[in-house]
Protein backbone atom coordinates (compact mmCIF):
# COMPACT_ATOMS: atom_id res chain seq x y z
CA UNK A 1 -22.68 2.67 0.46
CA UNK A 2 -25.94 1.08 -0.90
CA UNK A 3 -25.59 -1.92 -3.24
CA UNK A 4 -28.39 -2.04 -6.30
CA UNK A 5 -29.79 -5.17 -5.52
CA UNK A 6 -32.47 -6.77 -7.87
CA UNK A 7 -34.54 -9.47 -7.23
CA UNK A 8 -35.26 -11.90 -10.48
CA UNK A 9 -36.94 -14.53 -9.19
CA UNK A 10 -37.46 -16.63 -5.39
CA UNK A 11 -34.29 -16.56 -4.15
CA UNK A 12 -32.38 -14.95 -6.84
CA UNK A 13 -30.84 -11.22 -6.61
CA UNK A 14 -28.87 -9.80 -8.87
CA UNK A 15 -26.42 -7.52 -8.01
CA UNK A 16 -24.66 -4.54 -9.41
CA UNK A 17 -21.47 -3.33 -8.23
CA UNK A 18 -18.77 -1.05 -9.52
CA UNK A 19 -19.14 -2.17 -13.57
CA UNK A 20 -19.14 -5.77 -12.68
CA UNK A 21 -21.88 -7.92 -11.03
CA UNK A 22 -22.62 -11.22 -8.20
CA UNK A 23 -25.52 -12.96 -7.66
CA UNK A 24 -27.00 -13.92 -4.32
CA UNK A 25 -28.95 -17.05 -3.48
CA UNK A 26 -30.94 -17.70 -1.25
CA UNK A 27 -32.91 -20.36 0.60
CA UNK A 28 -34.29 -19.56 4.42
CA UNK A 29 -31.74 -17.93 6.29
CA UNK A 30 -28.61 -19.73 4.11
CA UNK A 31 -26.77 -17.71 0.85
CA UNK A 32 -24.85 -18.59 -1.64
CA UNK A 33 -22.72 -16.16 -3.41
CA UNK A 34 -21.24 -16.20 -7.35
CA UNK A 35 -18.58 -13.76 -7.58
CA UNK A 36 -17.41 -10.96 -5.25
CA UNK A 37 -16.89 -7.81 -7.73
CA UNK A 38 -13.67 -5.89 -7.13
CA UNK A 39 -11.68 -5.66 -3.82
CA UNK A 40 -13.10 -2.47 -3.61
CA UNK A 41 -16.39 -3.30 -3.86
CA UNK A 42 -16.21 -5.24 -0.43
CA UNK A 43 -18.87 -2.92 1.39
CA UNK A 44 -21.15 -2.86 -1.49
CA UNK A 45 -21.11 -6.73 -1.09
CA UNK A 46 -21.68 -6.75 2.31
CA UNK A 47 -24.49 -4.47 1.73
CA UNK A 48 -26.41 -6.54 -0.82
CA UNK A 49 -25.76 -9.34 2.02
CA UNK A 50 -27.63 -7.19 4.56
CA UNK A 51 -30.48 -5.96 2.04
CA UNK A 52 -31.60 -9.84 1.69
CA UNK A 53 -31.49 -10.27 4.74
CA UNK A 54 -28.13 -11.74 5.92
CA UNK A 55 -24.54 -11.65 6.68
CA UNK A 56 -21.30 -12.31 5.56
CA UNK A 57 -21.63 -15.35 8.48
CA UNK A 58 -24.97 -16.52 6.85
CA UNK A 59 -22.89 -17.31 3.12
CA UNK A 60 -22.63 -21.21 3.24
CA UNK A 61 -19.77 -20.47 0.23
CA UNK A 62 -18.57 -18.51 -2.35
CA UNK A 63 -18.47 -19.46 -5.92
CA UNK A 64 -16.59 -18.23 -8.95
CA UNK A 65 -16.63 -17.88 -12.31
CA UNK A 66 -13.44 -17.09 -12.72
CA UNK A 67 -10.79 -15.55 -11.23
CA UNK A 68 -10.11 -11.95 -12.42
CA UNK A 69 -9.95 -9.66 -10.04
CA UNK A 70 -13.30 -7.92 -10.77
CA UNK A 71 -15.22 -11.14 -9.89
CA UNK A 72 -12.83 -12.65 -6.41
CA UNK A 73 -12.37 -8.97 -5.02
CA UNK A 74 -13.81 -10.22 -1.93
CA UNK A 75 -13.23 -14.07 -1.77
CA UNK A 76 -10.71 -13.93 0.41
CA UNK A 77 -11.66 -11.91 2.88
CA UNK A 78 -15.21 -14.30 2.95
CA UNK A 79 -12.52 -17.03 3.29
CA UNK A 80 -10.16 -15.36 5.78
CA UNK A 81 -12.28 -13.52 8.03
CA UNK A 82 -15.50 -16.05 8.27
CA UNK A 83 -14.13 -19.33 6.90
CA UNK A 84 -16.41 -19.26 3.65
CA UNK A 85 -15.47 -21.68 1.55
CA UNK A 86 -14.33 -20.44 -2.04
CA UNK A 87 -14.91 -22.92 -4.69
CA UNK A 88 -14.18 -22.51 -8.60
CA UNK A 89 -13.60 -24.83 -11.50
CA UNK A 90 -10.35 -27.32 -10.63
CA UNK A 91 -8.58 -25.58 -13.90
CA UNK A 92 -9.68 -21.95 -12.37
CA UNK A 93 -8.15 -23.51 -8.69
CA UNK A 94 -4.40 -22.28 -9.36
CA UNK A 95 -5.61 -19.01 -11.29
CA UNK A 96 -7.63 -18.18 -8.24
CA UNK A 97 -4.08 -18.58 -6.28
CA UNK A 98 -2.43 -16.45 -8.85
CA UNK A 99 -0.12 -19.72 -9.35
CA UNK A 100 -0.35 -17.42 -13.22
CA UNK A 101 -2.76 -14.70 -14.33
CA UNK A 102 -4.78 -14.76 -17.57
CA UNK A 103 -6.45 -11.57 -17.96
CA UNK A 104 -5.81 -8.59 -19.90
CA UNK A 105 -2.13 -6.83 -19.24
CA UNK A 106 -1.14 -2.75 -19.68
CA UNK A 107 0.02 -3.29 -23.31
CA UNK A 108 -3.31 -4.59 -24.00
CA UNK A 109 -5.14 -1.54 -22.72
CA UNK A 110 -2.80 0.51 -24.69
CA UNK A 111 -3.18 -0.87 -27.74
CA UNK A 112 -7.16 -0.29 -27.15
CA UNK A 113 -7.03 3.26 -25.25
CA UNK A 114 -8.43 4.36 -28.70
CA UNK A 115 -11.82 2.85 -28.27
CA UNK A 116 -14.79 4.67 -26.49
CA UNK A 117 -14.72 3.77 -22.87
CA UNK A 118 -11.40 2.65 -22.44
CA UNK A 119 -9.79 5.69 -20.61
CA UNK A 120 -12.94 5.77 -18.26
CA UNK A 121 -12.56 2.09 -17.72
CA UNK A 122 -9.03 1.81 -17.02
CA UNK A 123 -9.33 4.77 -14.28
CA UNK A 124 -11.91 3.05 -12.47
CA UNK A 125 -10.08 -0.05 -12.52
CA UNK A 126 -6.89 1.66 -10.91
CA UNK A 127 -9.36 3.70 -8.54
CA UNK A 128 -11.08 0.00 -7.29
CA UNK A 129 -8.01 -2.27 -7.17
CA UNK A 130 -8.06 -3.79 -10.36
CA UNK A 131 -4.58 -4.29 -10.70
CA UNK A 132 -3.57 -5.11 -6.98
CA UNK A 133 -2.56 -8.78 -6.28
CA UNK A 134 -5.31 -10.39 -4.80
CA UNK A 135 -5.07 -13.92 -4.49
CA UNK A 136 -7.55 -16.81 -2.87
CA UNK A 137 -5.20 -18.37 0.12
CA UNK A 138 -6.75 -21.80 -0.03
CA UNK A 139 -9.39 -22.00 -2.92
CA UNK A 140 -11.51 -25.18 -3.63
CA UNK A 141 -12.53 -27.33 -6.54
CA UNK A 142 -16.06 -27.69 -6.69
CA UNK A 143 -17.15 -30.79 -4.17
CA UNK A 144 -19.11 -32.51 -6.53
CA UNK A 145 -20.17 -33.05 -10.10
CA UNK A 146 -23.76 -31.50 -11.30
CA UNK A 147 -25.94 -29.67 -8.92
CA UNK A 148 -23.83 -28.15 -5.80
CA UNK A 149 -25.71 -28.79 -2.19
CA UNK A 150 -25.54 -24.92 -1.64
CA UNK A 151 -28.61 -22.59 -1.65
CA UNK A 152 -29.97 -22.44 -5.23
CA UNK A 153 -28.85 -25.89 -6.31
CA UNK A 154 -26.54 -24.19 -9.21
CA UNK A 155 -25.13 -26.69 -11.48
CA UNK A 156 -20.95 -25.39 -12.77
CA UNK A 157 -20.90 -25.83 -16.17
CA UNK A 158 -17.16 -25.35 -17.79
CA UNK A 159 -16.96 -22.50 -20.73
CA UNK A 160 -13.61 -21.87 -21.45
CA UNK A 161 -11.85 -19.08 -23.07
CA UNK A 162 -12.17 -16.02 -21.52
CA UNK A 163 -10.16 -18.26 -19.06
CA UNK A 164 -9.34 -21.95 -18.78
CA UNK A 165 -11.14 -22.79 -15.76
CA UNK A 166 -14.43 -19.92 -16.64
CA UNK A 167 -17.81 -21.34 -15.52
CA UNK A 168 -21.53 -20.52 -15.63
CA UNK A 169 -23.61 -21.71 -13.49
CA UNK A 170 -27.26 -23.13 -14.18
CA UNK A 171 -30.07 -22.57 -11.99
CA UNK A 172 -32.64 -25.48 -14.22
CA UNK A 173 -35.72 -25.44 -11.83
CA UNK A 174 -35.78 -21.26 -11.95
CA UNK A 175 -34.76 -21.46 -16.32
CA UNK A 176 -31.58 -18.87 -15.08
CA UNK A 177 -28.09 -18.61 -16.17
CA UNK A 178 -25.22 -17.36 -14.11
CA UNK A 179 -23.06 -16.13 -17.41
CA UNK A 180 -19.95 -14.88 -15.64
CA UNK A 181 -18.04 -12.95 -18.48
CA UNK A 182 -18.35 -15.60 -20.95
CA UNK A 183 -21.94 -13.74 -22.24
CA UNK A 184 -22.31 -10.09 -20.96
CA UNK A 185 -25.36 -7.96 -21.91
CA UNK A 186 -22.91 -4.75 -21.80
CA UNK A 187 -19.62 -3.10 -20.39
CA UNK A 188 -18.34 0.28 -19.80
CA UNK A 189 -16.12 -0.44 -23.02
CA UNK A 190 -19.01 -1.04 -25.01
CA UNK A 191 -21.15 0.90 -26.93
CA UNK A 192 -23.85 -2.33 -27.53
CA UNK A 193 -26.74 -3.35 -25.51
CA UNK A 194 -28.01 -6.86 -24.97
CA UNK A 195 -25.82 -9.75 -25.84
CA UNK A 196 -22.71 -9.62 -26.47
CA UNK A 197 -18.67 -10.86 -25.89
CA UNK A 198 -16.77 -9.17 -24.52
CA UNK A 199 -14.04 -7.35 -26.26
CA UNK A 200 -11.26 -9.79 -27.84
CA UNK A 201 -8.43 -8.71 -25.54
CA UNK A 202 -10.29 -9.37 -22.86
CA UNK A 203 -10.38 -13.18 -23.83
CA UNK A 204 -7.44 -15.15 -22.71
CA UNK A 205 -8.50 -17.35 -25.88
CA UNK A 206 -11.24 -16.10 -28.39
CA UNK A 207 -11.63 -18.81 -30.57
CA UNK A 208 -12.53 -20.74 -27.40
CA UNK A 209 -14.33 -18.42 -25.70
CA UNK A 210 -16.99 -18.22 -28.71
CA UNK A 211 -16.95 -21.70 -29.26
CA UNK A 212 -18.08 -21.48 -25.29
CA UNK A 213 -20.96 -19.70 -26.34
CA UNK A 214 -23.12 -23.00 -28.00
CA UNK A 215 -22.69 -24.62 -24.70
CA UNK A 216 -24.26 -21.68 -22.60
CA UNK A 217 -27.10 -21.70 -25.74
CA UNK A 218 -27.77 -24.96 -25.10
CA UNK A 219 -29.16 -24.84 -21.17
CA UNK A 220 -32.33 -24.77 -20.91
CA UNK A 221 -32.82 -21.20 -19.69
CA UNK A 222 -35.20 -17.91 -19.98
CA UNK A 223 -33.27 -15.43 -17.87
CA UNK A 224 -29.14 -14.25 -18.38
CA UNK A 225 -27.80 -12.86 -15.28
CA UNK A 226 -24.65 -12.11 -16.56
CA UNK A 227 -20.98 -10.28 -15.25
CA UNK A 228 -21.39 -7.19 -17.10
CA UNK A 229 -24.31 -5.75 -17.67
CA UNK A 230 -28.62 -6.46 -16.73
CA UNK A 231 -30.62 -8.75 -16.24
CA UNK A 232 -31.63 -10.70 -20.11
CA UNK A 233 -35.24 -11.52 -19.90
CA UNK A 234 -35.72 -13.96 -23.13
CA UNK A 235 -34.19 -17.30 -24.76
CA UNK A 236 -30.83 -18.05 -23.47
CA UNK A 237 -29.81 -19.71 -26.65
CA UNK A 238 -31.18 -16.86 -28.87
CA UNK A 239 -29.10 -14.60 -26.79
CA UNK A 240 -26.10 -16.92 -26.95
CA UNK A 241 -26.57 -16.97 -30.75
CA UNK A 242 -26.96 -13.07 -30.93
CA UNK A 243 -23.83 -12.42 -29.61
CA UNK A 244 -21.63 -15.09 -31.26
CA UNK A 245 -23.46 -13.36 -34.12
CA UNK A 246 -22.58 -9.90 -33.12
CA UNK A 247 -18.94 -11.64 -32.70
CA UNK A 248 -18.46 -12.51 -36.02
């Protein structure tokens, strides 16, 4: 299985897996990985590792955005298997450990399985292990405030909403934001392109999770990598503002 691995700037790939996406970084032979895609995306992951050059053994951790299971599919296997480190936002620390789960439930997807894209989704998410339990043993709060010591430097910055503990993360040097699904630039529910939110149900709160969106348009940023979706060349805050826009 090839990965579709895209390279967006020195040390920066973006990665698309099975309608969700991570991002590798990378600085000489050392990676840093943000999110993991489903649990059956594992050997798409471990191919992106291989096309830039490394190995699972080579990621110095694994960060999160949050803690569905399209984005930790692999964490703890990383964790398990190669002691990688799995770090996330302390409030995101007992979702990761499935201590509860916010994310959308069956009588959500009912109540939607009238809009385009939603049978097609829901297959796929049965056919990739959307819905198996998949918790992170022994997950981490991040080790520090501001930038991490991890290949990239990225900097966690909370946006709440689509979960409690949901971060981006800020690359400031490189003008890049990690979005996570707190921006997406589309979704195989979607019929839009560019930015958007995704659909309400998807949000554990909505109300927060566009008020999230004036703190991701305020980094200083000229490229979205986001969970769903490509690569956003352009004005992170005019893309934040487009989809709060698109939102209302």
């Amino acid at each position: 299985m090839r990965a579709d691995v895209r390279q967006v700037a020195d040390g920066t790939y973006l990665v698309h897996g099975s309608n969700t996406n991570w991002v590798i970084l990378k600085e000489g032979d050392a990676l840093t990985l943000i999110d993991t895609g489903y649990p059956g995306d594992r050997q798409l992951v471990l191919d992106s590792l291989a096309q830039v050059g490394g190995s699972p053994e080579a990621v110095a951790a694994v960060l999160i955005t949050h803690a569905h299971n399209d984005h930790i599919g692999s964490a703890e296997y990383l964790r398990s298997t190669h002691g990688t480190p799995v770090y996330l936002h302390p409030a995101e620390v007992p979702h990761a450990r499935r201590d509860f789960l916010q994310q959308a439930h069956v009588g959500d997807v009912v109540r939607n399985i009238w809009r385009p894209g939603i049978v097609p989704w829901t297959v796929h998410v049965l056919r990739v292990g959307g819905l198996q339990h998949n918790p992170v043993a022994l997950p981490q709060p991040f080790p520090a405030d501001g930038p991490l010591d991890l290949p990239g430097r990225p900097v966690p910055v909370l946006t709440p909403g689509h979960t409690d503990g949901h971060c981006v993360f800020h690359l400031p040097e490189a003008g890049i934001v990690i979005s996570g699904d707190a921006l997406a630039t589309g979704h195989a529910t979607s019929r839009l392109k560019g930015p958007q939110m995704l659909l309400d149900f998807f949000h554990h709160e909505r109300e927060q999770a566009l008020a999230s969106l004036e703190l991701i348009g305020a980094l200083d940023g000229d490229t979205l990598l986001p969970g769903h979706g490509p690569v956003h060349r352009g004005s992170v805050r005019a893309a934040a503002e487009q989809a709060r826009q698109r939102a209302a």
